[in-house]
C-alpha atoms as a PDB file:
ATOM      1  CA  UNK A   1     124.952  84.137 231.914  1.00  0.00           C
ATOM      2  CA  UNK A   2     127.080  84.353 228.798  1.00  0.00           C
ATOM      3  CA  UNK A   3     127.754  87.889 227.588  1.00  0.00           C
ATOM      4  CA  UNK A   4     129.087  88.897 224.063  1.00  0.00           C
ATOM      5  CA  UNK A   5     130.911  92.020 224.879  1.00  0.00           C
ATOM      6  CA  UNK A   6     132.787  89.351 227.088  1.00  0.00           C
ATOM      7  CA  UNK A   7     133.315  86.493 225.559  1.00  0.00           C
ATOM      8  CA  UNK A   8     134.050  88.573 221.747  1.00  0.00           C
ATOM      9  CA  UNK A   9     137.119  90.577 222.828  1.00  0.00           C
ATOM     10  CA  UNK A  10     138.531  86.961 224.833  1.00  0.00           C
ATOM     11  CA  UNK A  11     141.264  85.935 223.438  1.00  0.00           C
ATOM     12  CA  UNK A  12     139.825  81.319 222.623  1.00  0.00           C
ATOM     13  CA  UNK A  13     143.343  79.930 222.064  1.00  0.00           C
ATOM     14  CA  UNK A  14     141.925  76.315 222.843  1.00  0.00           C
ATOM     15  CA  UNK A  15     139.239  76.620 220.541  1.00  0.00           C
ATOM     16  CA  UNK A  16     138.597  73.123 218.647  1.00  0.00           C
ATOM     17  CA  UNK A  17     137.936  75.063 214.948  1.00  0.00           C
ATOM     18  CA  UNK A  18     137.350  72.820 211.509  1.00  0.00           C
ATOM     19  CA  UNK A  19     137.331  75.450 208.978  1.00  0.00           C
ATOM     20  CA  UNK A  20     138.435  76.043 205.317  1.00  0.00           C
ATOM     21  CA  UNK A  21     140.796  78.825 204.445  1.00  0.00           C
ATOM     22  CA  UNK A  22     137.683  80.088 201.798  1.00  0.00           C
ATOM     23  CA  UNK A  23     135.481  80.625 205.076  1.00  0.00           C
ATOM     24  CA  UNK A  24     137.971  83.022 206.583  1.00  0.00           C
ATOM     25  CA  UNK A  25     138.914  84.779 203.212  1.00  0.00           C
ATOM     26  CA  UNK A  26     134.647  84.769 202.918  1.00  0.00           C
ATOM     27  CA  UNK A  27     134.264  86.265 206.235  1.00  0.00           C
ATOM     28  CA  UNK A  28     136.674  88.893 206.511  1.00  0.00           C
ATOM     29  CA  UNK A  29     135.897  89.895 203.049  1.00  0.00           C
ATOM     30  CA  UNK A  30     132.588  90.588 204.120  1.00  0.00           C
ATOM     31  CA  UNK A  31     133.242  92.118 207.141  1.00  0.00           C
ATOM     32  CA  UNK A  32     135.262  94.589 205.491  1.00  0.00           C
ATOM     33  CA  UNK A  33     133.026  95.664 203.070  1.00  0.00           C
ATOM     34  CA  UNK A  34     130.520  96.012 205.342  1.00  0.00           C
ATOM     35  CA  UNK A  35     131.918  99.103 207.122  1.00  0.00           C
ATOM     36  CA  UNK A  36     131.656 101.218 203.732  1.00  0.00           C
ATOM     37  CA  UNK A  37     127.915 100.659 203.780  1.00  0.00           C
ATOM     38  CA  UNK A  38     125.327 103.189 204.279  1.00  0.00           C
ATOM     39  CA  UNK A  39     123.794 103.372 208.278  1.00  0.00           C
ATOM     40  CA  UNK A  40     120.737 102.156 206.835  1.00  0.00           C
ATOM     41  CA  UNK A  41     121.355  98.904 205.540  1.00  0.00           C
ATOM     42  CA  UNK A  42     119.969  96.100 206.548  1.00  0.00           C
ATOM     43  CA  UNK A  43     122.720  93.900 207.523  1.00  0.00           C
ATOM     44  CA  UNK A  44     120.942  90.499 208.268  1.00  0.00           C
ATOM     45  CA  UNK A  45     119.353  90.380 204.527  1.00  0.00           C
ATOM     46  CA  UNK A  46     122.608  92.099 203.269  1.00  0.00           C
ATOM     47  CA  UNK A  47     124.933  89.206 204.550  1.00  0.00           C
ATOM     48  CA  UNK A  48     122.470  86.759 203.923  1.00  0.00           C
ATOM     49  CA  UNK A  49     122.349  87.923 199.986  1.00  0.00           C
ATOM     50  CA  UNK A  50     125.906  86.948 200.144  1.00  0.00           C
ATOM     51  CA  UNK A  51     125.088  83.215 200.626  1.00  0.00           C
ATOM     52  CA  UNK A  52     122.754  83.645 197.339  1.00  0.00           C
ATOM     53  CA  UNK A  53     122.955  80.455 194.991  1.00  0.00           C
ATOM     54  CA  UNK A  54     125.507  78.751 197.470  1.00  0.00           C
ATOM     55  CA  UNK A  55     124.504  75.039 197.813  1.00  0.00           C
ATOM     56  CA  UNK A  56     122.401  73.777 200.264  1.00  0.00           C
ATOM     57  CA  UNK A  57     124.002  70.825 202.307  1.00  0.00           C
ATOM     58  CA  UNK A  58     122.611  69.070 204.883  1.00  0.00           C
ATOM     59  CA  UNK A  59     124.176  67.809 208.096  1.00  0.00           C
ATOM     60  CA  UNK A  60     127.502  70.063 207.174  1.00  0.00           C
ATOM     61  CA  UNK A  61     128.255  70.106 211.654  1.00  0.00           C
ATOM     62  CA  UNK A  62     128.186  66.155 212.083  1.00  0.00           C
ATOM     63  CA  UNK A  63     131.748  65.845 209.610  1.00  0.00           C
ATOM     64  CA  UNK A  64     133.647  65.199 212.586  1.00  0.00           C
ATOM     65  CA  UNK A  65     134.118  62.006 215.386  1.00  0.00           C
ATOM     66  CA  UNK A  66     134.642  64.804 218.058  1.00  0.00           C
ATOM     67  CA  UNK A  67     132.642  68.245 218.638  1.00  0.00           C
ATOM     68  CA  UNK A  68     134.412  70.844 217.166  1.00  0.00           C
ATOM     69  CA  UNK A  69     133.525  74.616 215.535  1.00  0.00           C
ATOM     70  CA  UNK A  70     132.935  73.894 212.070  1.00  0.00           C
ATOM     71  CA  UNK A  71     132.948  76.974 209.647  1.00  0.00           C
ATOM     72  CA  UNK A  72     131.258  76.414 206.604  1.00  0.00           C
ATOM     73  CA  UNK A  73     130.446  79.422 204.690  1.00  0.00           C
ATOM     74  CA  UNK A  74     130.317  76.956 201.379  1.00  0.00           C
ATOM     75  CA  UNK A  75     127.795  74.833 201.803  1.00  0.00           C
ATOM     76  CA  UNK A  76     124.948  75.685 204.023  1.00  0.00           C
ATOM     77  CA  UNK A  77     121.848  74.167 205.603  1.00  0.00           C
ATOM     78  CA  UNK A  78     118.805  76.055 207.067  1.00  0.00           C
ATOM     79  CA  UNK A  79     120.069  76.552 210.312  1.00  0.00           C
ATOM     80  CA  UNK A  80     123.754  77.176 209.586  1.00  0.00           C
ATOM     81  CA  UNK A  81     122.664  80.105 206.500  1.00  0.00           C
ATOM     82  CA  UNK A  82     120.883  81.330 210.385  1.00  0.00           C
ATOM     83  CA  UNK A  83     123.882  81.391 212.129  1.00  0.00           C
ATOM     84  CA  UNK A  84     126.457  82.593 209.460  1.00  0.00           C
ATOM     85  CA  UNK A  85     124.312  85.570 208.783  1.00  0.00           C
ATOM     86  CA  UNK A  86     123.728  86.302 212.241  1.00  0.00           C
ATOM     87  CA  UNK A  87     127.559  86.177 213.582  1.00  0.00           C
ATOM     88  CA  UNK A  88     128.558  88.316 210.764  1.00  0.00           C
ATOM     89  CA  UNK A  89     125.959  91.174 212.037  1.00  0.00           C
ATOM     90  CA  UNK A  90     126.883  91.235 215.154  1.00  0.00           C
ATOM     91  CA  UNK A  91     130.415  91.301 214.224  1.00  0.00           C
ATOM     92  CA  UNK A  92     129.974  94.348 211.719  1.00  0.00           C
ATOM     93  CA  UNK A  93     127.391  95.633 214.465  1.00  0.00           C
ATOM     94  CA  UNK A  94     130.272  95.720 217.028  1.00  0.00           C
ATOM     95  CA  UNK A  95     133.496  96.374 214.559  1.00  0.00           C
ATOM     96  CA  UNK A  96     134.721  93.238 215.442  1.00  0.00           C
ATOM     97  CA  UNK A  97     136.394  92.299 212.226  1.00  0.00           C
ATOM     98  CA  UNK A  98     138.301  89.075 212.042  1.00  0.00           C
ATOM     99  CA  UNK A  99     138.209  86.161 211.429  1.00  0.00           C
ATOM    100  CA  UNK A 100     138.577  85.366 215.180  1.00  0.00           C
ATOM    101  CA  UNK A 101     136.070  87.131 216.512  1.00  0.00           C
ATOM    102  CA  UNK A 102     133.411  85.598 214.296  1.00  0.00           C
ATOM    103  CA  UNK A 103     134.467  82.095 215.262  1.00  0.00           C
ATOM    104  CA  UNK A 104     134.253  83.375 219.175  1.00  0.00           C
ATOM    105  CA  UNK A 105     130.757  84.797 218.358  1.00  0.00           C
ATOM    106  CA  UNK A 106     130.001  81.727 216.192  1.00  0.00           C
ATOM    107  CA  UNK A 107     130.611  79.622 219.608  1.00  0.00           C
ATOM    108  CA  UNK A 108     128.913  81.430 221.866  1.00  0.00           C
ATOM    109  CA  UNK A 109     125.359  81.617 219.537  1.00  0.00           C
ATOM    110  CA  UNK A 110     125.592  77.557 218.646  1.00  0.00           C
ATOM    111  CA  UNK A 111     126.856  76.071 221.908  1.00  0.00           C
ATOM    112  CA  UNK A 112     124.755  76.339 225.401  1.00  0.00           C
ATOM    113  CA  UNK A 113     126.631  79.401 227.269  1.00  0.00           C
ATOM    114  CA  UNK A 114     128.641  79.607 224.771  1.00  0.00           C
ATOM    115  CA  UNK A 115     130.774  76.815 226.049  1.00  0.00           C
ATOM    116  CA  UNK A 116     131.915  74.435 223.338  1.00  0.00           C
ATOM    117  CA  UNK A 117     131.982  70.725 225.491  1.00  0.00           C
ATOM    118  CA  UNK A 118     130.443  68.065 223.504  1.00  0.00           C
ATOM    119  CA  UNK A 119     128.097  67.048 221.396  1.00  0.00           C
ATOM    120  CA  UNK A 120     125.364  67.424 223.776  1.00  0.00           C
ATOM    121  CA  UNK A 121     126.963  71.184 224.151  1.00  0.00           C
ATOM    122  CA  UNK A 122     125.258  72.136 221.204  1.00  0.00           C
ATOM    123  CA  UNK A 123     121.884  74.294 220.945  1.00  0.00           C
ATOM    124  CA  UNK A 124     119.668  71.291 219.115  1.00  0.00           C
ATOM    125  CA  UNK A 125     116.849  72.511 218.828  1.00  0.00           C
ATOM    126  CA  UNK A 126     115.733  76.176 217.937  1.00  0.00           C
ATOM    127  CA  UNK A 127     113.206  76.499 220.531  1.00  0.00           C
ATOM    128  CA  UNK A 128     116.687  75.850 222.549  1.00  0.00           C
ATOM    129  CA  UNK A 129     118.928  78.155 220.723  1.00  0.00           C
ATOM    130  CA  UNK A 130     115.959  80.895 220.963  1.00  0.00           C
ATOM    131  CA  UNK A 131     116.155  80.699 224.314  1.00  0.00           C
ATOM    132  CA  UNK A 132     119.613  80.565 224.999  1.00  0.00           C
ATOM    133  CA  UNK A 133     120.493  83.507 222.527  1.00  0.00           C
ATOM    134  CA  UNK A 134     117.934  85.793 224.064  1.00  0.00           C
ATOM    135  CA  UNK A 135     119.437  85.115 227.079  1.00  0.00           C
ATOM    136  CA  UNK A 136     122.785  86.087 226.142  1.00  0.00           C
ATOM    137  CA  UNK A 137     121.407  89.173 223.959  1.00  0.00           C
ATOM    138  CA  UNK A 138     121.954  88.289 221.007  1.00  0.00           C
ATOM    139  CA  UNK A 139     118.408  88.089 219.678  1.00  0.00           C
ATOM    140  CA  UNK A 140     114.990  88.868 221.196  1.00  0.00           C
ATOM    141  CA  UNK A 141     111.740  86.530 220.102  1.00  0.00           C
ATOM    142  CA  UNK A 142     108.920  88.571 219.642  1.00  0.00           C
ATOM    143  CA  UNK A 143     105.500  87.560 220.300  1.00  0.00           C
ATOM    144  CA  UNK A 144     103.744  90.592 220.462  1.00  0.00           C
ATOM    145  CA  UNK A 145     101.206  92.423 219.757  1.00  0.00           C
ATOM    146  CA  UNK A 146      97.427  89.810 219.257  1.00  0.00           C
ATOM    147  CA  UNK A 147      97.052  90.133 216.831  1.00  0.00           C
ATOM    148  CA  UNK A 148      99.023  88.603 214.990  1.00  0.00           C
ATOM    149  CA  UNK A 149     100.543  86.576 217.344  1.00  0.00           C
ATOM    150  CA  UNK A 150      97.269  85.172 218.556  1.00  0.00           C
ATOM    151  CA  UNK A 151      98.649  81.478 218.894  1.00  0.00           C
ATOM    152  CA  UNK A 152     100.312  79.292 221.196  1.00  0.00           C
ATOM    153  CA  UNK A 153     103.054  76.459 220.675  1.00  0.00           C
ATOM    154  CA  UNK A 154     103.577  74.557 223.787  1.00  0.00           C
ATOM    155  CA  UNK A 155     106.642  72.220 222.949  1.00  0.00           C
ATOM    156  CA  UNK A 156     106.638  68.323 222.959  1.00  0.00           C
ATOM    157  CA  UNK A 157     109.776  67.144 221.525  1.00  0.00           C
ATOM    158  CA  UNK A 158     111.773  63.979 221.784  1.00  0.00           C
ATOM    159  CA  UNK A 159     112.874  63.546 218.370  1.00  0.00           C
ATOM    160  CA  UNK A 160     116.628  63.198 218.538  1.00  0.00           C
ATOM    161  CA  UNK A 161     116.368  60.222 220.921  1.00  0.00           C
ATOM    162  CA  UNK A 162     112.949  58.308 219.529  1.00  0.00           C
ATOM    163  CA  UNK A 163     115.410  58.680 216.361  1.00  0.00           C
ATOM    164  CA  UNK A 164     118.759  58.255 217.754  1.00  0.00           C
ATOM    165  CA  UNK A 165     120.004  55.911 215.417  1.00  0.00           C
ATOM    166  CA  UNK A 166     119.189  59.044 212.490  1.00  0.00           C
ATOM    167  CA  UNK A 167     122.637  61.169 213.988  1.00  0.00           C
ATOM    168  CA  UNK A 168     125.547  59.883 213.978  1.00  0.00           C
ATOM    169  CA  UNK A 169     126.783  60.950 217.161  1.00  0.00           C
ATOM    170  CA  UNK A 170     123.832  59.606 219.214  1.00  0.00           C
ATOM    171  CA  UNK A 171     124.713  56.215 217.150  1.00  0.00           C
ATOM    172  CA  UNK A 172     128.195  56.002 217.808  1.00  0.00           C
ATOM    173  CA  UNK A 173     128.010  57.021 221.454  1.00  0.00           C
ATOM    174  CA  UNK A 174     124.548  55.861 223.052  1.00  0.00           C
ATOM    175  CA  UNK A 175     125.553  57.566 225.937  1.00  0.00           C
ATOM    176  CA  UNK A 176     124.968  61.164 224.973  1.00  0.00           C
ATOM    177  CA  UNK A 177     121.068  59.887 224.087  1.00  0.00           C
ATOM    178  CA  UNK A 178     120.340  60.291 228.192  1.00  0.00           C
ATOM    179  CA  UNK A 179     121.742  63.888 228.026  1.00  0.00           C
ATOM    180  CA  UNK A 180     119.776  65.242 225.017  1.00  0.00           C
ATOM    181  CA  UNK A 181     116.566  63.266 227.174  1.00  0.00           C
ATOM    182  CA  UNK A 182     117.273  65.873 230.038  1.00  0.00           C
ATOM    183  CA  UNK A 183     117.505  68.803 227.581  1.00  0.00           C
ATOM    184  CA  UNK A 184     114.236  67.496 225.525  1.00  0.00           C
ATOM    185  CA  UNK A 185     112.270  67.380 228.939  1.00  0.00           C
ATOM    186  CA  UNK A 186     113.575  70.439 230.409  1.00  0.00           C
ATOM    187  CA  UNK A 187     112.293  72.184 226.847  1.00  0.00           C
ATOM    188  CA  UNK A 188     108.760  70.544 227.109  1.00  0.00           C
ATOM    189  CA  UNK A 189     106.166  72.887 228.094  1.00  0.00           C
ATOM    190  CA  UNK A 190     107.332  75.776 227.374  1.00  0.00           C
ATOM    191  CA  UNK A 191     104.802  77.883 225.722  1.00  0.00           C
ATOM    192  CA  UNK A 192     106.128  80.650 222.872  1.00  0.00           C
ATOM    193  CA  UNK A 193     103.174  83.149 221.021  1.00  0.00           C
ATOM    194  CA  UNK A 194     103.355  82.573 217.135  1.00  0.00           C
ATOM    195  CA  UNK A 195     101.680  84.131 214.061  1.00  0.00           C
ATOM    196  CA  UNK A 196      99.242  81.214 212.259  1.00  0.00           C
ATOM    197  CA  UNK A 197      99.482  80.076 209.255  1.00  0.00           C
ATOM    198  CA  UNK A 198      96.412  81.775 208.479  1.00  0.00           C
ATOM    199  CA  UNK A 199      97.502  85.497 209.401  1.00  0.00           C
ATOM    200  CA  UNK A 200     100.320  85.480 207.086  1.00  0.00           C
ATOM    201  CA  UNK A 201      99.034  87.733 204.347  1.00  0.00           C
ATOM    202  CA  UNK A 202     100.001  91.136 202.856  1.00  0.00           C
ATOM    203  CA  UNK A 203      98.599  93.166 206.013  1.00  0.00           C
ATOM    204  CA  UNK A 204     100.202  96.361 207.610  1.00  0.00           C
ATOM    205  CA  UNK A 205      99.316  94.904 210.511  1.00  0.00           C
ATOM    206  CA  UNK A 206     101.689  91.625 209.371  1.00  0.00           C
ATOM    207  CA  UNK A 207     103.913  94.523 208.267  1.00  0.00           C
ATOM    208  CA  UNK A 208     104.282  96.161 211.138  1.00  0.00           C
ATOM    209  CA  UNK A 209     105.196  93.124 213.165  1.00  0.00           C
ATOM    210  CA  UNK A 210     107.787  91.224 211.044  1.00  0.00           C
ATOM    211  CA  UNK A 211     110.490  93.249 209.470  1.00  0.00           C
ATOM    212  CA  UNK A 212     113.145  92.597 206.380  1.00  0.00           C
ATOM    213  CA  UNK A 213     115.594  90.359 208.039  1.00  0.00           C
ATOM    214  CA  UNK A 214     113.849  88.773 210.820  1.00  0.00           C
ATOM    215  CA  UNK A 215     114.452  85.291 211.622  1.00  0.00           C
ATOM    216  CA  UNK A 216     111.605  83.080 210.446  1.00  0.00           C
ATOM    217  CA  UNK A 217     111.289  79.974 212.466  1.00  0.00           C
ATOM    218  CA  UNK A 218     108.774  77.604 211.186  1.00  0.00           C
ATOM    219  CA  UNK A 219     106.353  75.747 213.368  1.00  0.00           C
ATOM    220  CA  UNK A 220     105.222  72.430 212.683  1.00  0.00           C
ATOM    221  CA  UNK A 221     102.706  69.462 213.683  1.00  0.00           C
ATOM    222  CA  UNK A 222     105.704  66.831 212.770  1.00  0.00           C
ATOM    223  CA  UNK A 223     105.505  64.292 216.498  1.00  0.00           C
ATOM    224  CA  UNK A 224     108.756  65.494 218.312  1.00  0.00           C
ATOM    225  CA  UNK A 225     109.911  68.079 216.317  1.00  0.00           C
ATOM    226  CA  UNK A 226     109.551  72.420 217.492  1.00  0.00           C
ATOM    227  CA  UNK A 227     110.531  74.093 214.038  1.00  0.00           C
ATOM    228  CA  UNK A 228     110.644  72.750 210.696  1.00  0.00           C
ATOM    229  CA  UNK A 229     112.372  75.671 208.560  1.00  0.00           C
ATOM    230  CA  UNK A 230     114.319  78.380 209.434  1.00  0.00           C
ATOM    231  CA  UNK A 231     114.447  81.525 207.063  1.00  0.00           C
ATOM    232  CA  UNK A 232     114.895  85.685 206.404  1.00  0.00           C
ATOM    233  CA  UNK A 233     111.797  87.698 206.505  1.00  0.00           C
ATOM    234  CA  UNK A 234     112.092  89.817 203.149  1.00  0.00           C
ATOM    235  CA  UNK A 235     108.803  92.150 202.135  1.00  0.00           C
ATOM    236  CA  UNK A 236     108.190  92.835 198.669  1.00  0.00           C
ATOM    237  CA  UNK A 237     105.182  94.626 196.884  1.00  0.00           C
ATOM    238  CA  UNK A 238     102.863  91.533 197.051  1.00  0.00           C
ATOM    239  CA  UNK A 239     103.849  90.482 200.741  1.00  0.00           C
ATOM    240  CA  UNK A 240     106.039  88.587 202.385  1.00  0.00           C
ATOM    241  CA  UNK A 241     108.876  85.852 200.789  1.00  0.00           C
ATOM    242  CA  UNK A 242     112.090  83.731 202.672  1.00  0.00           C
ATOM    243  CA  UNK A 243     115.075  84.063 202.218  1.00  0.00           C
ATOM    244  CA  UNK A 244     116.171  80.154 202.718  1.00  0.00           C
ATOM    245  CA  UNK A 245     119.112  77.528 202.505  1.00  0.00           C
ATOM    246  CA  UNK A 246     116.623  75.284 200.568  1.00  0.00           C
ATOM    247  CA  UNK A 247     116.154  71.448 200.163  1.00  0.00           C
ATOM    248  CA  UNK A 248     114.025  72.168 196.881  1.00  0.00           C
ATOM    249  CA  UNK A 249     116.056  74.185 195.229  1.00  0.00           C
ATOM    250  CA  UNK A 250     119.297  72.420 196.327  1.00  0.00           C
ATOM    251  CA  UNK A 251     120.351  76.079 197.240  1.00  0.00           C
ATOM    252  CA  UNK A 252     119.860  79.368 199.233  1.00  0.00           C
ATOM    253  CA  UNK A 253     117.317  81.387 197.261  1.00  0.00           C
ATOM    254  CA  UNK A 254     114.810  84.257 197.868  1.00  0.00           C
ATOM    255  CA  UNK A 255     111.593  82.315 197.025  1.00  0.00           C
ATOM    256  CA  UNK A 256     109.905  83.266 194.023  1.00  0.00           C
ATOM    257  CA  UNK A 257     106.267  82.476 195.874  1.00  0.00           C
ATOM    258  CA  UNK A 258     104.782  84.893 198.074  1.00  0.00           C
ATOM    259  CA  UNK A 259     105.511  83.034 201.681  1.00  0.00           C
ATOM    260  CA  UNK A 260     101.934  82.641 202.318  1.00  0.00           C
ATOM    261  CA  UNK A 261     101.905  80.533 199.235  1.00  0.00           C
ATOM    262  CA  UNK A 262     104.941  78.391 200.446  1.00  0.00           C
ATOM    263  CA  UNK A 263     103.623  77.559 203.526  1.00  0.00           C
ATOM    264  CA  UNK A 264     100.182  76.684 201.643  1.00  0.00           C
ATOM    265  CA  UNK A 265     102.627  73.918 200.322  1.00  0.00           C
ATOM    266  CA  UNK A 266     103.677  72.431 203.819  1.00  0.00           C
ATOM    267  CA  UNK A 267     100.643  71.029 205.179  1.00  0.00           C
ATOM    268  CA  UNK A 268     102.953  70.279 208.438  1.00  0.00           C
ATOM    269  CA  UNK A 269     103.464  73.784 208.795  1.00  0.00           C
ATOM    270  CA  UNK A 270     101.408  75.409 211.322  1.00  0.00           C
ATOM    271  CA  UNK A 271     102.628  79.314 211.552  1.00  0.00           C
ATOM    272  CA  UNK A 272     105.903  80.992 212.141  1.00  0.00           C
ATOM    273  CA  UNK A 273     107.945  82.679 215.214  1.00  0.00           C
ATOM    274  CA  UNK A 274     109.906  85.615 214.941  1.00  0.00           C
ATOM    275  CA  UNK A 275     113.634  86.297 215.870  1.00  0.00           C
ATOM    276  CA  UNK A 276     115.014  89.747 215.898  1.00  0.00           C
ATOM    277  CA  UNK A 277     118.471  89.702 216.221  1.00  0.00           C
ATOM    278  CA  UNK A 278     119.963  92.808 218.773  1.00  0.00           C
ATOM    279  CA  UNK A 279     121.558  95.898 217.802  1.00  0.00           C
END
């Protein structure tokens, strides 16, 4: 088992890292300014404000032949807005303030046991990277109390190799397409509570189960596929909204619409799951 208090204060002086001098200026920047903040802040919708109106890029992690880190604080898709805001609050969480220590926590969230070795090294899918990250404390999926977490995904996936020839590493090496198999089959069946699409509403009782900076992971009926969005839970007077690297707007953005309205867009949508990360 991988363990952060470990692995942060390691000194990684191997570690394969594509990054832009921006990102580190970016990330200790942030880091620093987060330790004049008041106790109460909420530091997952605080860093993720930070991100606000940067462009929304997809497939920013597959810009290199061989697996390595990449830091990309300037472009961002759904799941990497996820992970940037959730290294840098465990980092200000823990006074770990360079730019070293985020790329070591960066590492250990994205890569299975925090072991960078490979493509197939990486957390896929989110169901994956839940599991994994809970493991390793950084985050804890809730799926209590029922209500509202009165549903049940069981997971099916095989997307990544029924559409190998979609990512480019699975196209230029046909050989990894065996090893994400294993991990797509040793995910299947795995059953995770969610809240439906249905219960998301201006409730307490939705209140009082999803807080301001909760990870929203999107559940779908797409064949293969476990989550379809990823996003920040943030409440305002008339209910809940996400806080999202969006495709739509070309950007991250606090939707305007009330998030029971945005999923009333998605028809693939099917409910959400919840993602706290640790203090």
């Amino acid at each position: 088992m991988k363990r952060l208090t470990i692995i942060i204060i390691t000194v990684l002086t191997t570690l394969n890292v594509s990054a832009n001098r921006a990102d580190s200026l970016f990330v200790v920047k942030a880091l620093s300014e987060a330790r004049q903040l008041p106790p109460s802040t909420n530091l997952p919708l605080h860093f993720a404000r930070l991100f606000l109106g940067r462009p929304y890029v997809s497939h920013t992690l597959e810009v290199n032949d061989c697996e390595q880190l990449v830091v990309n604080t300037r472009q961002l898709d759904c799941t990497t807005l996820v992970e940037n805001v959730t290294a840098l609050t465990l980092c200000a969480r823990r006074h770990r303030l360079t730019f070293a220590d985020f790329k070591q926590v960066l590492t250990l969230m994205r890569y299975r046991d925090g072991h960078l070795n490979g493509y197939a090294s990486r957390l896929h899918y989110f169901s994956d990277w839940i599991i994994d990250n809970a493991r390793c404390q950084i985050v804890d999926e809730l799926q209590q109390p029922n209500p509202p977490f009165t549903a049940v995904q069981t997971i099916s996936v095989n997307y990544m190799t029924t559409h190998s020839q979609s990512y480019k590493a699975l196209k230029a090496n046909p050989a990894l397409v065996p090893l994400i198999k294993r991990q797509e089959q040793a995910l299947n069946g795995r059953r995770f509570r969610y809240i439906p699409k249905a219960a998301i509403n201006n409730s307490q009782l939705l209140r009082s189960a999803v807080s301001d900076g909760d990870i929203i992971a999107i559940t779908c009926n797409k064949p293969g596929l476990d989550i379809a969005h990823l996003g920040f839970a943030v409440w305002r007077s008339d209910g809940l909204h996400l806080l999202n690297a969006s495709q739509l707007h070309k950007k991250v953005v606090e939707e305007p619409m009330t998030f029971a309205q945005y999923l009333k867009q998605h028809p693939t949508h099917t409910g959400i799951r919840v993602i706290r990360i640790k203090n």
